[in-house]
PDB file of N, CA and C in Angstrom:
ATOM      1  N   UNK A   1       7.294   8.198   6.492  1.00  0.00           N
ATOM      2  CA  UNK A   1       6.187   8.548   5.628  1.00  0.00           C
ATOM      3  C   UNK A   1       4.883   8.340   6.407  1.00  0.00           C
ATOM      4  N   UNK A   2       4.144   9.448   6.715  1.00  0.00           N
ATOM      5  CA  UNK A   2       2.857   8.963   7.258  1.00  0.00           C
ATOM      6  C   UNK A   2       1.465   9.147   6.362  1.00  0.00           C
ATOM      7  N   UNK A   3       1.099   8.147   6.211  1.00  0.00           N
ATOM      8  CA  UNK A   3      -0.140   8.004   4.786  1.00  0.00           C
ATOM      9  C   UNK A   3      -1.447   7.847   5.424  1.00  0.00           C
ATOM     10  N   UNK A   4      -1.941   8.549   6.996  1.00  0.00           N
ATOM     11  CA  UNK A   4      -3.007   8.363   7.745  1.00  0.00           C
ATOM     12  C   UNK A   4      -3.729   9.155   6.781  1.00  0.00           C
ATOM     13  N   UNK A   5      -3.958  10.020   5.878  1.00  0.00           N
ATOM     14  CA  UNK A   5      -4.625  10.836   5.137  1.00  0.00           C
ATOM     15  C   UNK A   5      -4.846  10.367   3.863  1.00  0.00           C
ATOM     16  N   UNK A   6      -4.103   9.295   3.494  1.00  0.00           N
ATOM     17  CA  UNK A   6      -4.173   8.386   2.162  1.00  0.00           C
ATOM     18  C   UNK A   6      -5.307   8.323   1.514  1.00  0.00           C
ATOM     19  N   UNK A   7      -6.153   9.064   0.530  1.00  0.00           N
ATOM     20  CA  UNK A   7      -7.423   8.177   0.198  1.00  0.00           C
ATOM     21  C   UNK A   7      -7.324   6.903  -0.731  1.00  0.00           C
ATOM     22  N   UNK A   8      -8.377   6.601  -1.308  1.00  0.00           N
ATOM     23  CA  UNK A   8      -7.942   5.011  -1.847  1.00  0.00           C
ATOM     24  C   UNK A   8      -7.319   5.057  -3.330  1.00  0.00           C
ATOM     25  N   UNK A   9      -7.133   6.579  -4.126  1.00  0.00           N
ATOM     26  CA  UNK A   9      -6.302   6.554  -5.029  1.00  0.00           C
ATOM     27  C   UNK A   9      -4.909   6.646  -5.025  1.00  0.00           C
ATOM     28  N   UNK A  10      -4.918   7.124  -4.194  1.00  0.00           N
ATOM     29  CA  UNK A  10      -3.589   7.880  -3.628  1.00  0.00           C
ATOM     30  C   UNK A  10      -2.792   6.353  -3.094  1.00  0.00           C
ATOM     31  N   UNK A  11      -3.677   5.588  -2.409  1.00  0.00           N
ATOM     32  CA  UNK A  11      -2.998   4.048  -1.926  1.00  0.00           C
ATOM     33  C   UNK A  11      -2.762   3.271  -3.216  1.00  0.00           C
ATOM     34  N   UNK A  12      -3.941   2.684  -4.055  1.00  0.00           N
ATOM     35  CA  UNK A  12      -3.719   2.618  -5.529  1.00  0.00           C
ATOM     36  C   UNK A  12      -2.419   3.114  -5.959  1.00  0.00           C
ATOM     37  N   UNK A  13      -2.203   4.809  -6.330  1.00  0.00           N
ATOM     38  CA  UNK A  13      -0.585   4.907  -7.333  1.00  0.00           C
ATOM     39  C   UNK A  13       0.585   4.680  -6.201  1.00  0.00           C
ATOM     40  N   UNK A  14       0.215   4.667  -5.197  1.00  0.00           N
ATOM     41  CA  UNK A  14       1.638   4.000  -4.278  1.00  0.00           C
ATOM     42  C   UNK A  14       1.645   2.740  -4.175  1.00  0.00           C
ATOM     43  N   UNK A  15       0.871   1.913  -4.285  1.00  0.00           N
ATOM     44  CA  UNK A  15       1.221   0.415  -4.804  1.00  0.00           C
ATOM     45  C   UNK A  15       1.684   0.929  -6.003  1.00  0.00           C
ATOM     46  N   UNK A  16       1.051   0.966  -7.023  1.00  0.00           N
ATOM     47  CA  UNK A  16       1.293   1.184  -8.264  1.00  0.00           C
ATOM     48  C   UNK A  16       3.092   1.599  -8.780  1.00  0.00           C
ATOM     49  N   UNK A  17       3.543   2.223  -7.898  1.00  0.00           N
ATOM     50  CA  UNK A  17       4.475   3.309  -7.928  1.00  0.00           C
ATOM     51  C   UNK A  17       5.829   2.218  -7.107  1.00  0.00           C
ATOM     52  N   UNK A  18       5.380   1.408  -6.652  1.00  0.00           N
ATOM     53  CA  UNK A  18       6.103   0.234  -6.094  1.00  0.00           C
ATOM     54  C   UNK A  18       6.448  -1.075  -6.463  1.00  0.00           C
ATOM     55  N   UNK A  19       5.660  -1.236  -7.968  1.00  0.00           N
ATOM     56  CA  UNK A  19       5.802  -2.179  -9.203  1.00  0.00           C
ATOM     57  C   UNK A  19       5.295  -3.091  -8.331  1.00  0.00           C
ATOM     58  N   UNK A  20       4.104  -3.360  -7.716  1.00  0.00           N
ATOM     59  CA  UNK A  20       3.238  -4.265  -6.988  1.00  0.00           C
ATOM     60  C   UNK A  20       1.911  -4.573  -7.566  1.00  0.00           C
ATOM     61  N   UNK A  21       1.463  -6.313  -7.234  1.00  0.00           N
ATOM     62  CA  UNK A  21       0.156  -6.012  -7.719  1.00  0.00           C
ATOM     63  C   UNK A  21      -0.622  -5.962  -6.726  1.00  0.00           C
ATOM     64  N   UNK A  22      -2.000  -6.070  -6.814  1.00  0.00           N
ATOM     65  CA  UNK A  22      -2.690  -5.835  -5.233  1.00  0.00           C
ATOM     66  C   UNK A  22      -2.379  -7.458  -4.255  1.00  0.00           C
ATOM     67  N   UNK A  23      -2.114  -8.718  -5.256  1.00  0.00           N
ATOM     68  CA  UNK A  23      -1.881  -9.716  -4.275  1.00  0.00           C
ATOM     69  C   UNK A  23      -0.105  -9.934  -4.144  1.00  0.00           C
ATOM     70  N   UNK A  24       0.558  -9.203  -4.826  1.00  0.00           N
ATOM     71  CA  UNK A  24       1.992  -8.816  -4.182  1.00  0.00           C
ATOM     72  C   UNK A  24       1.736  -8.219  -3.057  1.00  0.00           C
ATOM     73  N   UNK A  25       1.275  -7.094  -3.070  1.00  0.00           N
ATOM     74  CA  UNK A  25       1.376  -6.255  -1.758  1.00  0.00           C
ATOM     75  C   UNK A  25       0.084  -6.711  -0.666  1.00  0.00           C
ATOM     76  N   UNK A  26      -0.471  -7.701  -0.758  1.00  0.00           N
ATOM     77  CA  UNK A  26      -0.985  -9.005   0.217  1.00  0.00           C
ATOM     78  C   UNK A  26      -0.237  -9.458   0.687  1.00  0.00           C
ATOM     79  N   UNK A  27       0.586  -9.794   0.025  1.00  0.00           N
ATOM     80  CA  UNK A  27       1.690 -11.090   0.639  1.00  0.00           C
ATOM     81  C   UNK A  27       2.650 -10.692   1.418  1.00  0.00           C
ATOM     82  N   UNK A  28       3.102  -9.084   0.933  1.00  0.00           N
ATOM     83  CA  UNK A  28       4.193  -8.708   1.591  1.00  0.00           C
ATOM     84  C   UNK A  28       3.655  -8.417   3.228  1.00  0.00           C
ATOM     85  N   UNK A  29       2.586  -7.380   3.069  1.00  0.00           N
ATOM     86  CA  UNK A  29       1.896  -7.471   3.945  1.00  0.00           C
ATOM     87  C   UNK A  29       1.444  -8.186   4.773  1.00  0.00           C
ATOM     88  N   UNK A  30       1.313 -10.125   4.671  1.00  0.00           N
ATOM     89  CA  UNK A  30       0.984 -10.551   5.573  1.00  0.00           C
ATOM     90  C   UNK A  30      -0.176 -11.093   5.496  1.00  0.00           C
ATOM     91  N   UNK A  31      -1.315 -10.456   4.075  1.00  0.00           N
ATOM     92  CA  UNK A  31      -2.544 -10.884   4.514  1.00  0.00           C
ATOM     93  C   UNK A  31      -2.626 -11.915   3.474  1.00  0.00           C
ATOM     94  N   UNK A  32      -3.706 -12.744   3.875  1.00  0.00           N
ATOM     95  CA  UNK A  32      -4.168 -13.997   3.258  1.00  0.00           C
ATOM     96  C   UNK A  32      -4.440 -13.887   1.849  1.00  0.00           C
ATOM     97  N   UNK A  33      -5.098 -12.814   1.148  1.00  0.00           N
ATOM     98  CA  UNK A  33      -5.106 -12.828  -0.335  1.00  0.00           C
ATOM     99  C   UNK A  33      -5.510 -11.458  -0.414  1.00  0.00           C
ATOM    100  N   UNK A  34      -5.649 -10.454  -1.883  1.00  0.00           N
ATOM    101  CA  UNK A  34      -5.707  -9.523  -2.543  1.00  0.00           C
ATOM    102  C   UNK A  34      -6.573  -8.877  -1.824  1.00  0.00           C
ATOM    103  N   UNK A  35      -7.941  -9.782  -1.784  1.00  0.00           N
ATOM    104  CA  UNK A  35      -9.566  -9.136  -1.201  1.00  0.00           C
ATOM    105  C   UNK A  35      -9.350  -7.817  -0.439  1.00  0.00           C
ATOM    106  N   UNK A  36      -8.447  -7.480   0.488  1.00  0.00           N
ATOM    107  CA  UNK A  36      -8.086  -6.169   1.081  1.00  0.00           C
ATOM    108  C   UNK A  36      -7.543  -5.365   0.974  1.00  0.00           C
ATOM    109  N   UNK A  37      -7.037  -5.123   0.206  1.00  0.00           N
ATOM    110  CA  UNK A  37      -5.984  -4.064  -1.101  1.00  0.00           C
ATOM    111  C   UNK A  37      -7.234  -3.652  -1.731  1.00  0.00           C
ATOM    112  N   UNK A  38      -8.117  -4.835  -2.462  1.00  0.00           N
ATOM    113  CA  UNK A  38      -9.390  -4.222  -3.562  1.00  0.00           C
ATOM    114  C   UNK A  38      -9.838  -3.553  -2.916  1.00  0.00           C
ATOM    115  N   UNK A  39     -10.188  -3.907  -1.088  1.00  0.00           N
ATOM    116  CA  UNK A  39     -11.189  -3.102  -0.292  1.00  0.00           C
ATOM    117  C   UNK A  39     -11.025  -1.908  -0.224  1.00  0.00           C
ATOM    118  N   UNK A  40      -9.200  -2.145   0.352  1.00  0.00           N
ATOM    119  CA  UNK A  40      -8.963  -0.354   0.512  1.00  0.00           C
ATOM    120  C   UNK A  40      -8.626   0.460  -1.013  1.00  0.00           C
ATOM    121  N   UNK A  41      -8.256   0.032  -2.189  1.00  0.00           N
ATOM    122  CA  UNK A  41      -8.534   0.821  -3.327  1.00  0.00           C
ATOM    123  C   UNK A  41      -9.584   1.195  -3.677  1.00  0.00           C
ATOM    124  N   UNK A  42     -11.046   0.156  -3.211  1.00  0.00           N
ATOM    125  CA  UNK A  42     -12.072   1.012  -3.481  1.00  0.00           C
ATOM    126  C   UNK A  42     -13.084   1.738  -2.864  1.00  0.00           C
ATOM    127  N   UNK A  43     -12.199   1.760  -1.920  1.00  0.00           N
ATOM    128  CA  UNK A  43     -13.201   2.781  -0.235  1.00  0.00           C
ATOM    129  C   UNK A  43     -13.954   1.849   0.479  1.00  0.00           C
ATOM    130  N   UNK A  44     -13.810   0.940   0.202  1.00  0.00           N
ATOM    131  CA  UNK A  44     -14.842   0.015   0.839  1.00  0.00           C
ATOM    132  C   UNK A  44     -14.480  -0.146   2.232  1.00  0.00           C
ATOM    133  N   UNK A  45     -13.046   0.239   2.541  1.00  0.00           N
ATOM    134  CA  UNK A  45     -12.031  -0.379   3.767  1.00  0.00           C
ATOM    135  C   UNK A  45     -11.363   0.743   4.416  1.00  0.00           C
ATOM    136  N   UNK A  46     -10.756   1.141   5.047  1.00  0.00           N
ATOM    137  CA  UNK A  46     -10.119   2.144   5.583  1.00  0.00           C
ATOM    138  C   UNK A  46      -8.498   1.590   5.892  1.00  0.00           C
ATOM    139  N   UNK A  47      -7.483   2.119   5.231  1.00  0.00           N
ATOM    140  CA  UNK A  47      -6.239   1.967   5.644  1.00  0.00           C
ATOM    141  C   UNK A  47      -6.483   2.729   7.179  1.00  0.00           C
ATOM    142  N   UNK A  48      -5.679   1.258   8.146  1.00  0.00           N
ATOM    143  CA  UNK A  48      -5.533   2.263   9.547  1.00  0.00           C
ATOM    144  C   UNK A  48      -5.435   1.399  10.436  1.00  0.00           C
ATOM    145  N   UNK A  49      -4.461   1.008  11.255  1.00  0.00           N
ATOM    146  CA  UNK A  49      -4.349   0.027  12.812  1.00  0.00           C
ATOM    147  C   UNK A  49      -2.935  -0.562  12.317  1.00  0.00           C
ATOM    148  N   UNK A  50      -2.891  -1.607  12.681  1.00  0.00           N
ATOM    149  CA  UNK A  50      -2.098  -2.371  12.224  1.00  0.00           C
ATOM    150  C   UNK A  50      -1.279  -2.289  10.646  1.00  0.00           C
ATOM    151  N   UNK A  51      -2.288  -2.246   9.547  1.00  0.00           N
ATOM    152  CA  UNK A  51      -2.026  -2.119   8.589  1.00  0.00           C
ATOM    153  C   UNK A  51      -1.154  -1.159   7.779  1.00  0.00           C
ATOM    154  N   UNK A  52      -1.739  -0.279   8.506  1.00  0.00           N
ATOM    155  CA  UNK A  52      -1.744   1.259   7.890  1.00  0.00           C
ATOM    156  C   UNK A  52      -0.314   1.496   8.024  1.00  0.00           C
ATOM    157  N   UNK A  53       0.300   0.880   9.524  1.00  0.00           N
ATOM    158  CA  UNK A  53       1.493   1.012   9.962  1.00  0.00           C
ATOM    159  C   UNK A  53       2.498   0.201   9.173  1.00  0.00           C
ATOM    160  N   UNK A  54       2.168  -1.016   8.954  1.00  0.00           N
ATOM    161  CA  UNK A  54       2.956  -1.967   8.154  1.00  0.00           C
ATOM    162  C   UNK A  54       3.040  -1.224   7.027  1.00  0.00           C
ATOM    163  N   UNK A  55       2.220  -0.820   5.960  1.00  0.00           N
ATOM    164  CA  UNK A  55       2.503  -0.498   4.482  1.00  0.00           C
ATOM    165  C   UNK A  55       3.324   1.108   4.720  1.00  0.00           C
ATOM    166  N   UNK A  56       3.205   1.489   5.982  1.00  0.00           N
ATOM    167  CA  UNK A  56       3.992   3.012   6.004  1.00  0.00           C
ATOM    168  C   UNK A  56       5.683   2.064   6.098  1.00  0.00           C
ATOM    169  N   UNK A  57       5.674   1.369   6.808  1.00  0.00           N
ATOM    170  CA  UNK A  57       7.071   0.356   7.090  1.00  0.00           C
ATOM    171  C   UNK A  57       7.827   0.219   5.312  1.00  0.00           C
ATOM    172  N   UNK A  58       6.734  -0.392   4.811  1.00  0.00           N
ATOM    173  CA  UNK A  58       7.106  -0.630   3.840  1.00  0.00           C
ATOM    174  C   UNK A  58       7.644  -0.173   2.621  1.00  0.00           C
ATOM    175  N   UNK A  59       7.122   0.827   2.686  1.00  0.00           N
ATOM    176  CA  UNK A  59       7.029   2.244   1.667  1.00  0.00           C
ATOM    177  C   UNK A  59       8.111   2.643   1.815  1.00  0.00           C
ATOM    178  N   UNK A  60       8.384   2.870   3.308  1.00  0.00           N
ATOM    179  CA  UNK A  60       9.722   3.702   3.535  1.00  0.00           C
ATOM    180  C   UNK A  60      10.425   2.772   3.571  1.00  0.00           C
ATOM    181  N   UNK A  61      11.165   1.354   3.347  1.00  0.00           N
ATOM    182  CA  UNK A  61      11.930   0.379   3.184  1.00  0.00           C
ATOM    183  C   UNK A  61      12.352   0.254   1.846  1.00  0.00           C
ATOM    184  N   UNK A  62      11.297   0.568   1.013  1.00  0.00           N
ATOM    185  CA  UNK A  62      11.177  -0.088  -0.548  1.00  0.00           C
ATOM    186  C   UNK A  62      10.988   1.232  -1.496  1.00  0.00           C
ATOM    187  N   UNK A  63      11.041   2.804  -0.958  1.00  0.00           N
ATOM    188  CA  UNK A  63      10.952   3.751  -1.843  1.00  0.00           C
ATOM    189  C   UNK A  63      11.411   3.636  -3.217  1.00  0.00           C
ATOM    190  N   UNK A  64      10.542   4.311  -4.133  1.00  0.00           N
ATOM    191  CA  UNK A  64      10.895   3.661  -5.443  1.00  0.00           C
ATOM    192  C   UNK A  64      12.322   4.860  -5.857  1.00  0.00           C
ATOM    193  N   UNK A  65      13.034   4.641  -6.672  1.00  0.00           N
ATOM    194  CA  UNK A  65      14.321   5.138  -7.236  1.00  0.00           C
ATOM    195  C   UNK A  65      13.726   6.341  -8.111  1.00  0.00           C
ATOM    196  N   UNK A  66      14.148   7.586  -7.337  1.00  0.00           N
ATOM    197  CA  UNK A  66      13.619   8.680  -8.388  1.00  0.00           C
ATOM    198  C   UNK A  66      14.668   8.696 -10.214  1.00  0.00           C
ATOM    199  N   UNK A  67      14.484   8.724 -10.959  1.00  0.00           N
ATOM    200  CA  UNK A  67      15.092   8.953 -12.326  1.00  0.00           C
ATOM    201  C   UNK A  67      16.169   9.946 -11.948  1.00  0.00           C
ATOM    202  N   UNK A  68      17.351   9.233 -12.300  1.00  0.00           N
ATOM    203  CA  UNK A  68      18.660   9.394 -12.036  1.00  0.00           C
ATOM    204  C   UNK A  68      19.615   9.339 -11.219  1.00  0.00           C
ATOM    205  N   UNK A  69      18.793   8.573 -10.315  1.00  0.00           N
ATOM    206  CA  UNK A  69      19.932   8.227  -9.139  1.00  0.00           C
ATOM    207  C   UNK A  69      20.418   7.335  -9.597  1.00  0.00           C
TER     208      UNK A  69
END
């Protein structure tokens, strides 16, 4: 999955879409608390380096179950 084009809603319903809250998907991630999830949901931040790569890791590890499998 590559989400380099992600804007910050689109990151929003894919947490969202992963039954995460923004300091779940902190933690999984690695980072110290929520504050950077809020950043990048509200444009303040740019998904991209390090990060960007981890939550693509993740996404594709943890895809959510489409209805009826």
């Amino acid at each position: 999955m590559k989400l380099n084009k992600m804007n910050p809603e689109q990151f929003k319903q894919t947490r969202k879409k992963l039954n995460l809250t923004q300091k779940q998907l902190a933690e999984e991630l690695g980072l110290q608390d929520a504050r950077h999830i809020r950043y990048i949901e509200s444009g303040q931040r740019e998904l991209k380096g390090v990060l960007l790569k981890c939550f693509e890791y993740y996404c594709e590890i943890n895809q959510p179950k489409q209805q009826g499998e």
